[in-house]
PDB file of N, CA and C in Angstrom:
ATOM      1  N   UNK A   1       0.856  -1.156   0.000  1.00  0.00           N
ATOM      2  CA  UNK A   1       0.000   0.000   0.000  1.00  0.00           C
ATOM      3  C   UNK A   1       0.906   1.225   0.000  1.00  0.00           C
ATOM      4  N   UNK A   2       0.673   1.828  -1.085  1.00  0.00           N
ATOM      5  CA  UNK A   2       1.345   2.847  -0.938  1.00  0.00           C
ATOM      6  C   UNK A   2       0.510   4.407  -0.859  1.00  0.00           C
ATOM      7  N   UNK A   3       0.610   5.376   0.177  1.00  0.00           N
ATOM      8  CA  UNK A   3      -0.079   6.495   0.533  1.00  0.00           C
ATOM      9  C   UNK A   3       0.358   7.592   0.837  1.00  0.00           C
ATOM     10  N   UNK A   4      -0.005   8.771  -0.501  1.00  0.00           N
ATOM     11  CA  UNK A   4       0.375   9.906  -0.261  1.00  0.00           C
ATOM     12  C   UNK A   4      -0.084  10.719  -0.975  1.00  0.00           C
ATOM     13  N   UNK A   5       0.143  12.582  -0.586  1.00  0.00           N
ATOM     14  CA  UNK A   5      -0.574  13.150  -1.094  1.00  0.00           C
ATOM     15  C   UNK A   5      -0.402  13.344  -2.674  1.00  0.00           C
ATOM     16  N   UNK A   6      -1.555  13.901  -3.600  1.00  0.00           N
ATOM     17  CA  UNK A   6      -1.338  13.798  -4.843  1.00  0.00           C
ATOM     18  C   UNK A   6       0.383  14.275  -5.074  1.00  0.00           C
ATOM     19  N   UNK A   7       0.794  13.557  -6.623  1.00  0.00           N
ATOM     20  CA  UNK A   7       2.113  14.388  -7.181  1.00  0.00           C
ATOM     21  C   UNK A   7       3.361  14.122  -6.161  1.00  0.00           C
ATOM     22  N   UNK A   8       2.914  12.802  -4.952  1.00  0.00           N
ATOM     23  CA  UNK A   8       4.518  12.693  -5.004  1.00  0.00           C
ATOM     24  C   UNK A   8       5.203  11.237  -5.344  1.00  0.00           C
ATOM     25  N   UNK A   9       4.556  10.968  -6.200  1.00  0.00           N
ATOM     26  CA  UNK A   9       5.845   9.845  -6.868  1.00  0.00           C
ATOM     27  C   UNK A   9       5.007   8.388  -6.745  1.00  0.00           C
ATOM     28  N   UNK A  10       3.541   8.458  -5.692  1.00  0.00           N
ATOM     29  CA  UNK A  10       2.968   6.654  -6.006  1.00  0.00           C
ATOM     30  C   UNK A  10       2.851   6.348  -7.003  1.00  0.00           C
ATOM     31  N   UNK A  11       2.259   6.457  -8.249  1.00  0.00           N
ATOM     32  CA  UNK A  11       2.051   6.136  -9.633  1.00  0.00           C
ATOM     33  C   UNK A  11       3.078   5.538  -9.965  1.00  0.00           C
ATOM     34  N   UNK A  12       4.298   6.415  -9.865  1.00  0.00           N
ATOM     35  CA  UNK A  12       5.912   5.771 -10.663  1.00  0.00           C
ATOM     36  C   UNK A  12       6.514   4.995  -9.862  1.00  0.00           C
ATOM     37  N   UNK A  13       6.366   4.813  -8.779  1.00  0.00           N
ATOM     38  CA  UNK A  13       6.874   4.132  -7.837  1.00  0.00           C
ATOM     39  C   UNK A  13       6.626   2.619  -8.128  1.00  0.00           C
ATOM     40  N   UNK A  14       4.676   2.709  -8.640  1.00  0.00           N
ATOM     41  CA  UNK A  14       4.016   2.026  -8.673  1.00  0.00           C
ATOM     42  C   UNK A  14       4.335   0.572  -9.762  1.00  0.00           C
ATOM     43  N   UNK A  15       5.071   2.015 -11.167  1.00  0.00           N
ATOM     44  CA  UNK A  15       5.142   1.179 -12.125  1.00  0.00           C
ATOM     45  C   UNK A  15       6.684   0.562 -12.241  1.00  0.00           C
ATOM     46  N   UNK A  16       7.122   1.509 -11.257  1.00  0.00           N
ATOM     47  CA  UNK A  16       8.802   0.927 -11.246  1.00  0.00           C
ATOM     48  C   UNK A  16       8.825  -0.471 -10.383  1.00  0.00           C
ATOM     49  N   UNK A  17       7.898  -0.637  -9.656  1.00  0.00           N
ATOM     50  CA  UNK A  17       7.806  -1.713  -8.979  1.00  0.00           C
ATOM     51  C   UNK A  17       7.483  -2.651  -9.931  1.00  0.00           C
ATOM     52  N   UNK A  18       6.336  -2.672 -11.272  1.00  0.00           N
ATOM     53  CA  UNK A  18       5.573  -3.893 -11.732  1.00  0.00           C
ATOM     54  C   UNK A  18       6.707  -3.902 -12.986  1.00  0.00           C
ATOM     55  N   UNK A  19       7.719  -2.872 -13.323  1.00  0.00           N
ATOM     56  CA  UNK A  19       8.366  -2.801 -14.408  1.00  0.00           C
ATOM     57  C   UNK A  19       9.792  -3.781 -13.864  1.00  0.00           C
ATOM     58  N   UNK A  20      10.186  -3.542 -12.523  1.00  0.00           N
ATOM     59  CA  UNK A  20      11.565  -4.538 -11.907  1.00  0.00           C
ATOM     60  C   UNK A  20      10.754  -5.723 -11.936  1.00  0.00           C
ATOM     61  N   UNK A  21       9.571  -6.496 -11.464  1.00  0.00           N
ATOM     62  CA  UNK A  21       9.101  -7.522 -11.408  1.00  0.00           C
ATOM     63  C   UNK A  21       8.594  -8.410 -12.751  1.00  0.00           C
ATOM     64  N   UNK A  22       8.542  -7.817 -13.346  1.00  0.00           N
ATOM     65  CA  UNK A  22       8.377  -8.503 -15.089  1.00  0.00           C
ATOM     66  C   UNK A  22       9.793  -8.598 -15.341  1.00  0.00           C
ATOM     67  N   UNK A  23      10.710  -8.226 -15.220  1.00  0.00           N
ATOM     68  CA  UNK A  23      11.917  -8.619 -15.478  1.00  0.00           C
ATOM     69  C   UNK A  23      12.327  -9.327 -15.216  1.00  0.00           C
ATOM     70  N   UNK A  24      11.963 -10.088 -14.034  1.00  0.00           N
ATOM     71  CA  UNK A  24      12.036 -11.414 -13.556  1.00  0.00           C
ATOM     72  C   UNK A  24      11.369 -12.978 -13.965  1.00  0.00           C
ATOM     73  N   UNK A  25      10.614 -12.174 -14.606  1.00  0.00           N
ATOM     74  CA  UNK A  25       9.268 -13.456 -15.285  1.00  0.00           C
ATOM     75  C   UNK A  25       8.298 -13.515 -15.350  1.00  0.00           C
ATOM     76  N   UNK A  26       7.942 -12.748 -14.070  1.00  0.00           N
ATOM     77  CA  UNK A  26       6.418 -12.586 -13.409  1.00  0.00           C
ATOM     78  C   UNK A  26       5.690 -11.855 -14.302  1.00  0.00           C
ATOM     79  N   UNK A  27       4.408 -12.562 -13.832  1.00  0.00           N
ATOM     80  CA  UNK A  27       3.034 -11.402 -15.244  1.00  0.00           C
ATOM     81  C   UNK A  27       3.029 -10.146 -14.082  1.00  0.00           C
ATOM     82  N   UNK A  28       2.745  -9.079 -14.716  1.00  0.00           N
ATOM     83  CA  UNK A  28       1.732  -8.062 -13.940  1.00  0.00           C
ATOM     84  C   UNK A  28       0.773  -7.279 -14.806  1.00  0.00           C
ATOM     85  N   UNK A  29       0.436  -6.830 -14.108  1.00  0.00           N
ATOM     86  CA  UNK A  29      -0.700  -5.907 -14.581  1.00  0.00           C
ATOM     87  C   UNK A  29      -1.206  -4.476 -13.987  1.00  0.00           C
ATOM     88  N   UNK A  30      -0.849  -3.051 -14.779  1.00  0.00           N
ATOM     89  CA  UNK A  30      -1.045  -2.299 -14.195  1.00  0.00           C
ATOM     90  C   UNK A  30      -2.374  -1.337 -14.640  1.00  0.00           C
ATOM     91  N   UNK A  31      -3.044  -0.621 -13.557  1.00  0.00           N
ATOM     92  CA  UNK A  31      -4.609  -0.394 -14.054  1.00  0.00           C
ATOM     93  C   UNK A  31      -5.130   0.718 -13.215  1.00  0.00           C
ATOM     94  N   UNK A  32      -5.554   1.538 -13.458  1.00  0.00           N
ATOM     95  CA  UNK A  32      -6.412   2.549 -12.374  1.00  0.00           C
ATOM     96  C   UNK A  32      -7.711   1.598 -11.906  1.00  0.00           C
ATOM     97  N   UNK A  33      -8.102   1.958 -10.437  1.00  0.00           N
ATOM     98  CA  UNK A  33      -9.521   1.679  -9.979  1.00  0.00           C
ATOM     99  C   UNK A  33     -10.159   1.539 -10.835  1.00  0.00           C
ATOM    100  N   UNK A  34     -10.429   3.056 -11.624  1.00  0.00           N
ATOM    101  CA  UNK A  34     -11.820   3.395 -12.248  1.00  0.00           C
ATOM    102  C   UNK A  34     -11.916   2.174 -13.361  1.00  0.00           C
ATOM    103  N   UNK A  35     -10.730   2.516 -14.172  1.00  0.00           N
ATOM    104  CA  UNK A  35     -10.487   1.359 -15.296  1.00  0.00           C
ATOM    105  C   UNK A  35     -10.712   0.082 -15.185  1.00  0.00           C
ATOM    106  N   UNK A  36     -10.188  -0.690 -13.599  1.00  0.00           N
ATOM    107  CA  UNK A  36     -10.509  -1.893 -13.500  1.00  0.00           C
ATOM    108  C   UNK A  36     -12.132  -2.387 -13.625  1.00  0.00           C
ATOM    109  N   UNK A  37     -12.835  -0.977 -12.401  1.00  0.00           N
ATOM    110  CA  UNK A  37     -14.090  -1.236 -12.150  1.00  0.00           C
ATOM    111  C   UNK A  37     -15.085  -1.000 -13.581  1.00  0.00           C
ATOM    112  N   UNK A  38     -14.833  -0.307 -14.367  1.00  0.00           N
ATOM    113  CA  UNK A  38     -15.509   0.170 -15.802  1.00  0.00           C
ATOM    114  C   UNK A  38     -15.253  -1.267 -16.174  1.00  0.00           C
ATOM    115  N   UNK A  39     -13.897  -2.051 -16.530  1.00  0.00           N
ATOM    116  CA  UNK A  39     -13.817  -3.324 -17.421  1.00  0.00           C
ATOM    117  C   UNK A  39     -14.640  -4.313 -16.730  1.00  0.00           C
ATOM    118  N   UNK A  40     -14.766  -4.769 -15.316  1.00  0.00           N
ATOM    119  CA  UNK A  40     -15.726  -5.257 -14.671  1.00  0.00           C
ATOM    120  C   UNK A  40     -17.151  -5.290 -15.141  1.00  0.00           C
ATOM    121  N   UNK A  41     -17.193  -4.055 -14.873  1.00  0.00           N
ATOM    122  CA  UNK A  41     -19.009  -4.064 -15.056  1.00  0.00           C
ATOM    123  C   UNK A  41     -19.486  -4.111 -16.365  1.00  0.00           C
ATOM    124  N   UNK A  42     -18.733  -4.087 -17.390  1.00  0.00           N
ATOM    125  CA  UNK A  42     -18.589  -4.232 -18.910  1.00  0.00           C
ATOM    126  C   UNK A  42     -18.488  -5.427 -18.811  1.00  0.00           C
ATOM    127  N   UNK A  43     -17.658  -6.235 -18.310  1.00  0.00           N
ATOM    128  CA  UNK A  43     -17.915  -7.761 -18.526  1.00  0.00           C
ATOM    129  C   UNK A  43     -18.925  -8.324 -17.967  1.00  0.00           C
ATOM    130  N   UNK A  44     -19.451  -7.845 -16.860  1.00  0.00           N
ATOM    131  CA  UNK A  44     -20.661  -8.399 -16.183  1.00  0.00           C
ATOM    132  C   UNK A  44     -21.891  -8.068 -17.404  1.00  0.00           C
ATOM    133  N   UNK A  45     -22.123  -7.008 -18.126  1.00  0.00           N
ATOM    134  CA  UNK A  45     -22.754  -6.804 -19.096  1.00  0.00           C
ATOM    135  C   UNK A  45     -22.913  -7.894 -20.236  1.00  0.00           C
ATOM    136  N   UNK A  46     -21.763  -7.914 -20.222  1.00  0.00           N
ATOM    137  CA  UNK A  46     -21.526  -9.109 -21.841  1.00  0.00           C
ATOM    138  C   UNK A  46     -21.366 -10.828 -21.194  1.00  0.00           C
ATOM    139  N   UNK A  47     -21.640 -11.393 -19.901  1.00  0.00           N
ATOM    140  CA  UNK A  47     -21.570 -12.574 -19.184  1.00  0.00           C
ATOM    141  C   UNK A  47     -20.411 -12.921 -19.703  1.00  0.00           C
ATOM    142  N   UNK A  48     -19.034 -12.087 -19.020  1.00  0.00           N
ATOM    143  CA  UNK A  48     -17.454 -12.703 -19.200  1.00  0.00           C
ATOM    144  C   UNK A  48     -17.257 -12.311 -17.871  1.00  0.00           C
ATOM    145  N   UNK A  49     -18.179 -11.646 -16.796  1.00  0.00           N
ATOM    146  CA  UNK A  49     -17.366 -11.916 -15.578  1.00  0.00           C
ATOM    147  C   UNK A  49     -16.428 -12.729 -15.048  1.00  0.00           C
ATOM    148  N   UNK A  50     -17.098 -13.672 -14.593  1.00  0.00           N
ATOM    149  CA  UNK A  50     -16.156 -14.912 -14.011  1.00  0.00           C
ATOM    150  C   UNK A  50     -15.074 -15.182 -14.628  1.00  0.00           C
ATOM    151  N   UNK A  51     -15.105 -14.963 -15.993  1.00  0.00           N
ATOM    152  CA  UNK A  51     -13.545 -15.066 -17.038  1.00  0.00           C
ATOM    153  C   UNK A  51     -12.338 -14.155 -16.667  1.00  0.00           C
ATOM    154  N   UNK A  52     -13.253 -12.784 -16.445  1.00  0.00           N
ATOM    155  CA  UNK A  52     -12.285 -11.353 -16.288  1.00  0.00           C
ATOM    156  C   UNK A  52     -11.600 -11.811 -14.637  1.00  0.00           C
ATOM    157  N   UNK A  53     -12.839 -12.106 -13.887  1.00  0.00           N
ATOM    158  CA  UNK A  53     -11.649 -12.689 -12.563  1.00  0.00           C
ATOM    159  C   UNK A  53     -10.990 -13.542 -12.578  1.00  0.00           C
ATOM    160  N   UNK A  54     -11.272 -14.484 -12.663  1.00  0.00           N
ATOM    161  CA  UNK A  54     -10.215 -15.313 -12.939  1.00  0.00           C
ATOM    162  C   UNK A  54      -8.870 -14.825 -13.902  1.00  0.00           C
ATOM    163  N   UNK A  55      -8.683 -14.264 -14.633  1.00  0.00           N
ATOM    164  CA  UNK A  55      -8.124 -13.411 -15.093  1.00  0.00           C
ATOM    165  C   UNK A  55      -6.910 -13.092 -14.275  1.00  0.00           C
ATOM    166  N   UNK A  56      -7.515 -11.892 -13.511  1.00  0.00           N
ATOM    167  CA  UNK A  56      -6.731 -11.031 -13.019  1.00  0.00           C
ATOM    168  C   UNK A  56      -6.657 -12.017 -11.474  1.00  0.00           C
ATOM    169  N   UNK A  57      -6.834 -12.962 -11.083  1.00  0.00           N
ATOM    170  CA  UNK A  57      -6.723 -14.132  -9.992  1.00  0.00           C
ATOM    171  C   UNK A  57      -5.464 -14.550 -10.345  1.00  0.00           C
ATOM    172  N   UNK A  58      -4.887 -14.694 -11.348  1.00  0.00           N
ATOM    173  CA  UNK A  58      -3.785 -15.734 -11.931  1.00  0.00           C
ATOM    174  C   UNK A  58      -2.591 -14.619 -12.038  1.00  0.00           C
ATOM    175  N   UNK A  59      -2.247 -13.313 -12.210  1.00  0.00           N
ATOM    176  CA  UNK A  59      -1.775 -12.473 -12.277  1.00  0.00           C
ATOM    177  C   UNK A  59      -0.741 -12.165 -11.317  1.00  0.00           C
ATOM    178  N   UNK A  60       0.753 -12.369 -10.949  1.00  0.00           N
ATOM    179  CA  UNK A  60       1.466 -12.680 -10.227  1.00  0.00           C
ATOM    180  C   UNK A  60       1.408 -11.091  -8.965  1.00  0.00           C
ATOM    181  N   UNK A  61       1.274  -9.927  -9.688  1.00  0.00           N
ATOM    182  CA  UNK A  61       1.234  -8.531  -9.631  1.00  0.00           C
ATOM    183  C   UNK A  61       0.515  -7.672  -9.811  1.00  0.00           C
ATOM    184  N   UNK A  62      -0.779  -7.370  -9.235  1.00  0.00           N
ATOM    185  CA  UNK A  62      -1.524  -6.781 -10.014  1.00  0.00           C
ATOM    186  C   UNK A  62      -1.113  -4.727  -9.177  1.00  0.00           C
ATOM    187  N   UNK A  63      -1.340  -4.359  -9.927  1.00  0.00           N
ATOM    188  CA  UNK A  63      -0.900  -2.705  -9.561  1.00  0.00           C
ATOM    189  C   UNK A  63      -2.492  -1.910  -9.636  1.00  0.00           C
ATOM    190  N   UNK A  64      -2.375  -1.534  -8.989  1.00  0.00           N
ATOM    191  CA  UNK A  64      -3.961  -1.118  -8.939  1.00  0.00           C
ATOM    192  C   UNK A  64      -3.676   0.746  -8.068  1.00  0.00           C
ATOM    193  N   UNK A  65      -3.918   1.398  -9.283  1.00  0.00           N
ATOM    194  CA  UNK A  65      -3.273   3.052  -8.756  1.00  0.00           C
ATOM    195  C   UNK A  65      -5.010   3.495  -8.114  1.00  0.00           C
ATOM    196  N   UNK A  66      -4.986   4.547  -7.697  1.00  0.00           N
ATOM    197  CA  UNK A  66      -5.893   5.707  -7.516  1.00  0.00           C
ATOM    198  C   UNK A  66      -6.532   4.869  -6.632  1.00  0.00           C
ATOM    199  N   UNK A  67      -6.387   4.071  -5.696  1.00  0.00           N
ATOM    200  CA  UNK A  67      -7.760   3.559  -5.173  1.00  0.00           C
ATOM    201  C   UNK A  67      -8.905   4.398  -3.622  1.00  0.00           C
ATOM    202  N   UNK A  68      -9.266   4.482  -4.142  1.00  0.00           N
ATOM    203  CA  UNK A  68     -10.591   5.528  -3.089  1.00  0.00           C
ATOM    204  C   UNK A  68     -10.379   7.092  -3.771  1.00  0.00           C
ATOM    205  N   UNK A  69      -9.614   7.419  -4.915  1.00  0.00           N
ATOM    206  CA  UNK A  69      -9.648   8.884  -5.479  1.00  0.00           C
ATOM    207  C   UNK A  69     -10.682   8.982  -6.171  1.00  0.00           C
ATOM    208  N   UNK A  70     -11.808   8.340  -6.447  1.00  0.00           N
ATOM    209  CA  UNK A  70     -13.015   8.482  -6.963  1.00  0.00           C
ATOM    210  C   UNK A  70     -13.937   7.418  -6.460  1.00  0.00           C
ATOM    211  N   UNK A  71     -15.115   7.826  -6.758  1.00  0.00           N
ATOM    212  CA  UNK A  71     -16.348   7.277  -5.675  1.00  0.00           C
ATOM    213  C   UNK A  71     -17.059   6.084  -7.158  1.00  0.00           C
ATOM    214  N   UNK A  72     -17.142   5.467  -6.889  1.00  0.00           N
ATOM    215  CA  UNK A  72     -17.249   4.001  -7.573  1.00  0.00           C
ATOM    216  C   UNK A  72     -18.810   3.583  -6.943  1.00  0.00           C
ATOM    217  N   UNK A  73     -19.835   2.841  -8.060  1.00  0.00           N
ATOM    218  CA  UNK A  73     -20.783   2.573  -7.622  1.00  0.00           C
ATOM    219  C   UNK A  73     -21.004   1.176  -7.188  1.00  0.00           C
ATOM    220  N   UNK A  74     -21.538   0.822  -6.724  1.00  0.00           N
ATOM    221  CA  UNK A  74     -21.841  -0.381  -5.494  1.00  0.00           C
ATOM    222  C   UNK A  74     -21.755  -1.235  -6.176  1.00  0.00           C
ATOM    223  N   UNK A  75     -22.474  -1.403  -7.574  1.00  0.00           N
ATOM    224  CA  UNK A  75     -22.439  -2.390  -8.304  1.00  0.00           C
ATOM    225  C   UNK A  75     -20.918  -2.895  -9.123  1.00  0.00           C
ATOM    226  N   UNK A  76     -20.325  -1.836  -9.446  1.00  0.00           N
ATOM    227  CA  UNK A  76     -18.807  -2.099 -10.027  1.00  0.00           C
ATOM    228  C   UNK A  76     -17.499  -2.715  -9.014  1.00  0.00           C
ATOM    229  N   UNK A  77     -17.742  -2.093  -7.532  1.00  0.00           N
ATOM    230  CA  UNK A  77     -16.966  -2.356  -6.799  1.00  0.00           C
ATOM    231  C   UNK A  77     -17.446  -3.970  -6.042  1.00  0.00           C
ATOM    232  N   UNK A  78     -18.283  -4.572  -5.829  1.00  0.00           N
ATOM    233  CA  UNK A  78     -18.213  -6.282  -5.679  1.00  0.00           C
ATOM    234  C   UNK A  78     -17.569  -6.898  -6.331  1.00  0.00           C
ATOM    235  N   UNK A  79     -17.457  -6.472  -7.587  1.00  0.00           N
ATOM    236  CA  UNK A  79     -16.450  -7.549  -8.639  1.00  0.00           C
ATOM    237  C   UNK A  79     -15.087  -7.185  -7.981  1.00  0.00           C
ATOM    238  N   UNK A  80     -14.716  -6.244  -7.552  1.00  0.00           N
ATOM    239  CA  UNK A  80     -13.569  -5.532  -7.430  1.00  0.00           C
ATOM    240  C   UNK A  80     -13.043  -6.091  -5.863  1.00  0.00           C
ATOM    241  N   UNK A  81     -13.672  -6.057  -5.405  1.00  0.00           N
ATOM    242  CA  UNK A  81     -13.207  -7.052  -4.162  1.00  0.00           C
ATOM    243  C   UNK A  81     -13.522  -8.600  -4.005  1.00  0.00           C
ATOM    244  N   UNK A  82     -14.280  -9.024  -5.379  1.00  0.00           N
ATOM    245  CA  UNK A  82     -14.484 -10.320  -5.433  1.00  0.00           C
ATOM    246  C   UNK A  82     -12.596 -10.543  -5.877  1.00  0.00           C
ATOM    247  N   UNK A  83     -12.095 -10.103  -6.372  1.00  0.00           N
ATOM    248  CA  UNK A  83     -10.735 -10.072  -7.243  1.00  0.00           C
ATOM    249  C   UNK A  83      -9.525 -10.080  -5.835  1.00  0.00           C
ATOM    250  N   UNK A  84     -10.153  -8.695  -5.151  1.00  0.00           N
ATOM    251  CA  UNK A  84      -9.216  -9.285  -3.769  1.00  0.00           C
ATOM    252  C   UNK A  84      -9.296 -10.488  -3.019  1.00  0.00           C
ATOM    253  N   UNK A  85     -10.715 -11.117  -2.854  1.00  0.00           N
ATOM    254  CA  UNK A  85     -10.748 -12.077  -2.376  1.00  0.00           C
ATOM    255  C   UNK A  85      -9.640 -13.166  -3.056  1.00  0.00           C
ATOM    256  N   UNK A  86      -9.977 -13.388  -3.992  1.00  0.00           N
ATOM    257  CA  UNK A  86      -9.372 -14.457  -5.144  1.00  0.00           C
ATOM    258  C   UNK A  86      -8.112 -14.346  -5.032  1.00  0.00           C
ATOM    259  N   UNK A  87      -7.569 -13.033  -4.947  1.00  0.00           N
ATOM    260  CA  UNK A  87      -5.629 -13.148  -4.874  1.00  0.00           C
ATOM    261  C   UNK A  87      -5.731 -12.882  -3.364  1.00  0.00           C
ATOM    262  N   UNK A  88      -6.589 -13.124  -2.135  1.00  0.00           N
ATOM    263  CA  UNK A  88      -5.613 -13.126  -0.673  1.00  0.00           C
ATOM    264  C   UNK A  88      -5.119 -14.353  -0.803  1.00  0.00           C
ATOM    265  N   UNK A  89      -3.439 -13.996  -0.151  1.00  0.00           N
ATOM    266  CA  UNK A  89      -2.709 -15.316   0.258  1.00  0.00           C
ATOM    267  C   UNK A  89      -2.240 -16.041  -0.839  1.00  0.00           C
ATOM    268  N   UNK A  90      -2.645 -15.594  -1.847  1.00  0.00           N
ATOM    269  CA  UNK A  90      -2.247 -16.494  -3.403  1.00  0.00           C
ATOM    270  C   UNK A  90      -1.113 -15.190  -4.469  1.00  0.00           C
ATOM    271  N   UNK A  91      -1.481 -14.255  -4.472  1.00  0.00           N
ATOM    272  CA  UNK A  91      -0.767 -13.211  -5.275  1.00  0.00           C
ATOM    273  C   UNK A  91      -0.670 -11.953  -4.315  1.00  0.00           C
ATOM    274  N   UNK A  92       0.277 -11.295  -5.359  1.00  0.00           N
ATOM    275  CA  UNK A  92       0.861  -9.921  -4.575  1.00  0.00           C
ATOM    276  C   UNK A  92      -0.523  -8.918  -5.468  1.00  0.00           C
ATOM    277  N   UNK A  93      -0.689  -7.838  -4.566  1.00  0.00           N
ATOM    278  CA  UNK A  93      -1.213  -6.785  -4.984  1.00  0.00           C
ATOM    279  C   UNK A  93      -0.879  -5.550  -4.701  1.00  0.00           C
ATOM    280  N   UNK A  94      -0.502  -4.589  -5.362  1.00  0.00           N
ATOM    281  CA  UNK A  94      -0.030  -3.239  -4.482  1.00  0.00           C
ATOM    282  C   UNK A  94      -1.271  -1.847  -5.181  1.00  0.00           C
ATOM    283  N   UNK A  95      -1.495  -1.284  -4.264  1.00  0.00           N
ATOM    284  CA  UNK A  95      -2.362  -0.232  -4.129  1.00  0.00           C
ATOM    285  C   UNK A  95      -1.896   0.980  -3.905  1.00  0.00           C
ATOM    286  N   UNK A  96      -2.044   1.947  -4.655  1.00  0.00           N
ATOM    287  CA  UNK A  96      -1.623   3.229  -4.570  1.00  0.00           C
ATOM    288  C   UNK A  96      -2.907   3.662  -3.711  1.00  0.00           C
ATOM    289  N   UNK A  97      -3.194   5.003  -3.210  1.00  0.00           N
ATOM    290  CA  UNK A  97      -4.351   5.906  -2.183  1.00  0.00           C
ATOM    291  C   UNK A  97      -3.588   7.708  -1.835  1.00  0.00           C
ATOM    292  N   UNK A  98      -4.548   8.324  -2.110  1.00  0.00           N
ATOM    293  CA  UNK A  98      -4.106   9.606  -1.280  1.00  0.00           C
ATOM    294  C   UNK A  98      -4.805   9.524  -0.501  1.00  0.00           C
ATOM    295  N   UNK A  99      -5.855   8.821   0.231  1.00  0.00           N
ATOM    296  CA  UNK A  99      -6.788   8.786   1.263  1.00  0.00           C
ATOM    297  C   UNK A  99      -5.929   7.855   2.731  1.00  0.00           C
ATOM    298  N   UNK A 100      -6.228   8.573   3.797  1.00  0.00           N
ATOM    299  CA  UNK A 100      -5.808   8.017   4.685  1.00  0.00           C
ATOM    300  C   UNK A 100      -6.337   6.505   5.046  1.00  0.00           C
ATOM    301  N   UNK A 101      -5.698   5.813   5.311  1.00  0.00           N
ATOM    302  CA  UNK A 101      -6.308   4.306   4.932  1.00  0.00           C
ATOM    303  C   UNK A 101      -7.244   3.975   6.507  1.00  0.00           C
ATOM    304  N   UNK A 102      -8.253   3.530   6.621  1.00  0.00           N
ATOM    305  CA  UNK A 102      -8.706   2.502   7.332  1.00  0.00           C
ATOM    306  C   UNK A 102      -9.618   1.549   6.781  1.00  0.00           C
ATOM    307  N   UNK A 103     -10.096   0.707   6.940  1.00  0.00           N
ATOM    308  CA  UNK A 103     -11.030  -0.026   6.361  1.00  0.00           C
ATOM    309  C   UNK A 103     -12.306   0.476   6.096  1.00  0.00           C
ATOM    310  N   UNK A 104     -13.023   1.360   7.067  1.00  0.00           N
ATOM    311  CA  UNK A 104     -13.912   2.061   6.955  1.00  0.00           C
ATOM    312  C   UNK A 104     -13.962   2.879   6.027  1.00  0.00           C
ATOM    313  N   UNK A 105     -13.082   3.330   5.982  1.00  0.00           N
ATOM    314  CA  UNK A 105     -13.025   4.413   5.529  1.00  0.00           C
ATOM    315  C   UNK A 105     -12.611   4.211   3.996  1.00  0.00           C
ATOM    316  N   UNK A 106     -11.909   3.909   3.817  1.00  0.00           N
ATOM    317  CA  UNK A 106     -11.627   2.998   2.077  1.00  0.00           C
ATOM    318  C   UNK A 106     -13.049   2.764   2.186  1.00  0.00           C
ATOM    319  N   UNK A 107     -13.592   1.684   2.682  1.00  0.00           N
ATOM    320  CA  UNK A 107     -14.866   1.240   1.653  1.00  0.00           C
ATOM    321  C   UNK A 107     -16.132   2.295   1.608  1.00  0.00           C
ATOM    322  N   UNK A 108     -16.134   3.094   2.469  1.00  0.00           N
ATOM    323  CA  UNK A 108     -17.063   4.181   2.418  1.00  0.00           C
ATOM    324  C   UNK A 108     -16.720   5.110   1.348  1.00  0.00           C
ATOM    325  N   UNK A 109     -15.571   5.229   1.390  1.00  0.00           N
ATOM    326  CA  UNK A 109     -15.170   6.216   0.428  1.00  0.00           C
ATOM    327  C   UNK A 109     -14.841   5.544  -1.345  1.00  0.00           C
ATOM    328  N   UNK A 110     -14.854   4.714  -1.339  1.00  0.00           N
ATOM    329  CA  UNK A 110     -14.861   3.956  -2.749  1.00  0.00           C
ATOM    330  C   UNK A 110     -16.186   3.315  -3.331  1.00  0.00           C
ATOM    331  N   UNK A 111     -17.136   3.326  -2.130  1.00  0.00           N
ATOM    332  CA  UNK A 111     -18.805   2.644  -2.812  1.00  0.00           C
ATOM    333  C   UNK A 111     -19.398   3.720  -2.487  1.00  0.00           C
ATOM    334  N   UNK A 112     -19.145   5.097  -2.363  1.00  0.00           N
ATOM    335  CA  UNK A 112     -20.039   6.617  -1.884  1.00  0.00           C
ATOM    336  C   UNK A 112     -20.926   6.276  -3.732  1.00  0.00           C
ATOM    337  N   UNK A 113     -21.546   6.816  -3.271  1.00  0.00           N
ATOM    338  CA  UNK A 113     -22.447   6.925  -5.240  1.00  0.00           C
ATOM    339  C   UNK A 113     -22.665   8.607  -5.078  1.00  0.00           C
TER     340      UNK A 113
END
């Protein structure tokens, strides 16, 4: 988890991290919130959900920037923690935030509509 205020360096940090780790072998994958949650609910549209997680389940790295910098609707964000579920304990994930982290507070602030 990485947390700080806008413009100082999580983004690149972000990708310098998934850019040293592909060099090694490993898949990654790097993605804004919004982007993940938009491709989500687009697949839930077209019945490729379960494909798209599994997907990103198998993914050694997944990089996931901006998370709680925009308010995400209820329906996009279940897939989106269905995905955390799927990589706890199995894959790495790293999270960028300018929001001060608690649990509460992340999920209030990422399913606000």
């Amino acid at each position: 988890m990485l947390i700080g205020d806008s413009g100082t360096g999580k983004s690149r940090l972000l990708i310098g991290i998934g850019t040293a780790i592909t060099g090694t072998g490993l898949s990654v994958r790097y993605t804004t919130t919004s982007a993940l949650v938009n491709e989500l609910a687009e697949a839930d549209a077209a019945r490729r959900l379960s494909s798209v997680i599994a997907r990103y389940s198998k993914i050694d790295l997944l990089c996931l920037d901006e998370f709680g910098y925009l308010n995400l609707d209820r329906k996009g964000v279940k897939p989106l923690f269905q995905i955390f579920t799927e990589r706890e304990e199995r894959r790495a994930t790293a999270v960028t935030t300018n929001s001060p982290f608690t649990k509460a507070h992340m999920f209030r602030r990422t399913c606000a509509s």
